[in-house]
Protein backbone atom coordinates (compact mmCIF):
# COMPACT_ATOMS: atom_id res chain seq x y z
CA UNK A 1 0.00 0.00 0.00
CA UNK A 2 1.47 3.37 -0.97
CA UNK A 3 1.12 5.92 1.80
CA UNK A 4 2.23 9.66 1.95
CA UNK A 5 5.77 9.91 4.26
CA UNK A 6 7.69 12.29 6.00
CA UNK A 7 10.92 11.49 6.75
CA UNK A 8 12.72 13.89 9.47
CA UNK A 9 16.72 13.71 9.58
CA UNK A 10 19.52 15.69 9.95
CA UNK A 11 22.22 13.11 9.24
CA UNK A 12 22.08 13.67 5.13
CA UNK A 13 23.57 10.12 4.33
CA UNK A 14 20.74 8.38 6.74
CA UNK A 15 18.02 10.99 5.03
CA UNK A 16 18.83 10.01 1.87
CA UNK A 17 19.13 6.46 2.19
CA UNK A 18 15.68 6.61 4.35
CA UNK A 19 13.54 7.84 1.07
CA UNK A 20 15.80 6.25 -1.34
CA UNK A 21 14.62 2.63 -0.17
CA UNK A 22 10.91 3.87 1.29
CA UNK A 23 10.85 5.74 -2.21
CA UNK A 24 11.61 2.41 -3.76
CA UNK A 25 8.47 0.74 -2.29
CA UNK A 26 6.25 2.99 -4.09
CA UNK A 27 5.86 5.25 -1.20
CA UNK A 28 5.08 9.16 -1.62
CA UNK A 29 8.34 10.57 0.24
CA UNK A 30 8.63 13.98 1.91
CA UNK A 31 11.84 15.06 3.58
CA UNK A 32 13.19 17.84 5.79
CA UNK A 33 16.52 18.39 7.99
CA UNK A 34 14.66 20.56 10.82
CA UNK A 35 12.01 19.98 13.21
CA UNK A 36 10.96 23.97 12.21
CA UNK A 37 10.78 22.69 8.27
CA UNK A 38 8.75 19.55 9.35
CA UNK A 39 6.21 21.29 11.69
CA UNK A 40 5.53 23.57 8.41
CA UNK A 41 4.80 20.91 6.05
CA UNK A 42 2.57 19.31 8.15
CA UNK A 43 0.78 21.94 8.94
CA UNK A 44 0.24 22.24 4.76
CA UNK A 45 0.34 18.61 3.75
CA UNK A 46 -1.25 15.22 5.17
CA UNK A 47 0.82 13.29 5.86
CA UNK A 48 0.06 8.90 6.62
CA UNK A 49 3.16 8.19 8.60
CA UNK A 50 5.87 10.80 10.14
CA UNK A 51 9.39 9.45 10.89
CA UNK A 52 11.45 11.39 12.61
CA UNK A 53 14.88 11.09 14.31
CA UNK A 54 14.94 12.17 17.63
CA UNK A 55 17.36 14.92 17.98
CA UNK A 56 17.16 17.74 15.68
CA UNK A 57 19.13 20.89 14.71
CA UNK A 58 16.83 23.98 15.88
CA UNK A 59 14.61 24.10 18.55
CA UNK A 60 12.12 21.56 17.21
CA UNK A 61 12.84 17.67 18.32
CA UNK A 62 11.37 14.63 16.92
CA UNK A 63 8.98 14.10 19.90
CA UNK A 64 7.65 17.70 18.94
CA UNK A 65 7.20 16.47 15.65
CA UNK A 66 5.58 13.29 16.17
CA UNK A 67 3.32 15.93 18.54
CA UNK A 68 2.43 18.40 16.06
CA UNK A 69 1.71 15.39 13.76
CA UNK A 70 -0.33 13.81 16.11
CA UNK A 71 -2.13 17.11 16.64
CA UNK A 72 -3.61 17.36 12.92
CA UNK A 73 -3.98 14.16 12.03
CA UNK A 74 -4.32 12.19 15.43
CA UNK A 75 -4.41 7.89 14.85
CA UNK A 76 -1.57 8.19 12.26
CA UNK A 77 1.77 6.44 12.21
CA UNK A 78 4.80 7.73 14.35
CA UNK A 79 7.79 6.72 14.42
CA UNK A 80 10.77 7.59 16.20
CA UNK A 81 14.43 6.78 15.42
CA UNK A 82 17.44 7.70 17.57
CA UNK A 83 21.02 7.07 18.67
CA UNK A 84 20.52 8.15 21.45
CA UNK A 85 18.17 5.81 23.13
CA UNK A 86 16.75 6.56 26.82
CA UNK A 87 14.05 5.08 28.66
CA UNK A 88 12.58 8.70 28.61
CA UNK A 89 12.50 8.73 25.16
CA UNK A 90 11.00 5.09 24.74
CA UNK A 91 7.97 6.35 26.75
CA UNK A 92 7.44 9.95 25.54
CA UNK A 93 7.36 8.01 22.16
CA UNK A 94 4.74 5.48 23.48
CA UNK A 95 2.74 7.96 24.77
CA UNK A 96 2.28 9.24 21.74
CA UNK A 97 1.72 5.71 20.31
CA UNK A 98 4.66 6.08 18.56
CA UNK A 99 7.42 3.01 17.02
CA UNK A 100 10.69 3.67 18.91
CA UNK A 101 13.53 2.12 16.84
CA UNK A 102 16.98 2.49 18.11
CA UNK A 103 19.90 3.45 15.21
CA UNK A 104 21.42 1.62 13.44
CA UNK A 105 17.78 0.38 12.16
CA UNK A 106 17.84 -2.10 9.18
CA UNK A 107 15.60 -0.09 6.36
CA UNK A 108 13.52 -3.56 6.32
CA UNK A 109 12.56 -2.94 9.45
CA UNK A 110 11.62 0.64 8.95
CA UNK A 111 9.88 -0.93 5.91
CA UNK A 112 7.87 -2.93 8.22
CA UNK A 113 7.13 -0.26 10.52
CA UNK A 114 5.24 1.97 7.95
CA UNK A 115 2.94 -0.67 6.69
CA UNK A 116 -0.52 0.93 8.31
């Protein structure tokens, strides 16, 4: 099933390999390196799944992504991705009923994780 993605990293080599393969499974792939740039386009485009890596350049974070996601289009898919994994992070992310994936992630896995 094709679904409409935004894909949040800074890291431009992760980014790019992120909606390269996601991209290659006949998803519709939106990117953006800031948690500011993300915010906007989801406040101008729906989005089906948001993944976003946890720490951001900017004010913004991932959880305050996944947030503002969850915000105008509640029951969507969130996921989280980080390097730096802490239990506080694992359960703002469930919270939000968010996928926490720890880095390095196999893109299969991410693969799996869209599917809604």
């Amino acid at each position: 099933m094709c679904c409409r993605i935004l894909v949040v990293e800074d890291d431009s080599l992760s980014r790019r390999n992120f909606v390269f393969f996601l991209k290659r499974a006949n998803h519709d792939v939106c990117e953006a390196v800031t948690g500011e740039t993300a915010v906007d386009l989801i406040s101008r485009k729906s989005f089906d799944v948001v993944v976003s890596d946890l720490r951001l350049p900017g004010r913004v974070n991932g959880i305050d992504v996944l947030r503002h996601q969850n915000h105008y289009a509640p029951g969507k898919r969130l996921i989280l991705i980080t390097a730096f994994g802490s239990a506080e992070a694992q359960s703002e992310a469930q919270t939000l009923g968010a996928v926490y994936m720890e880095k390095p992630i196999s893109l299969f896995d991410l693969a799996s994780s869209v599917r809604i």
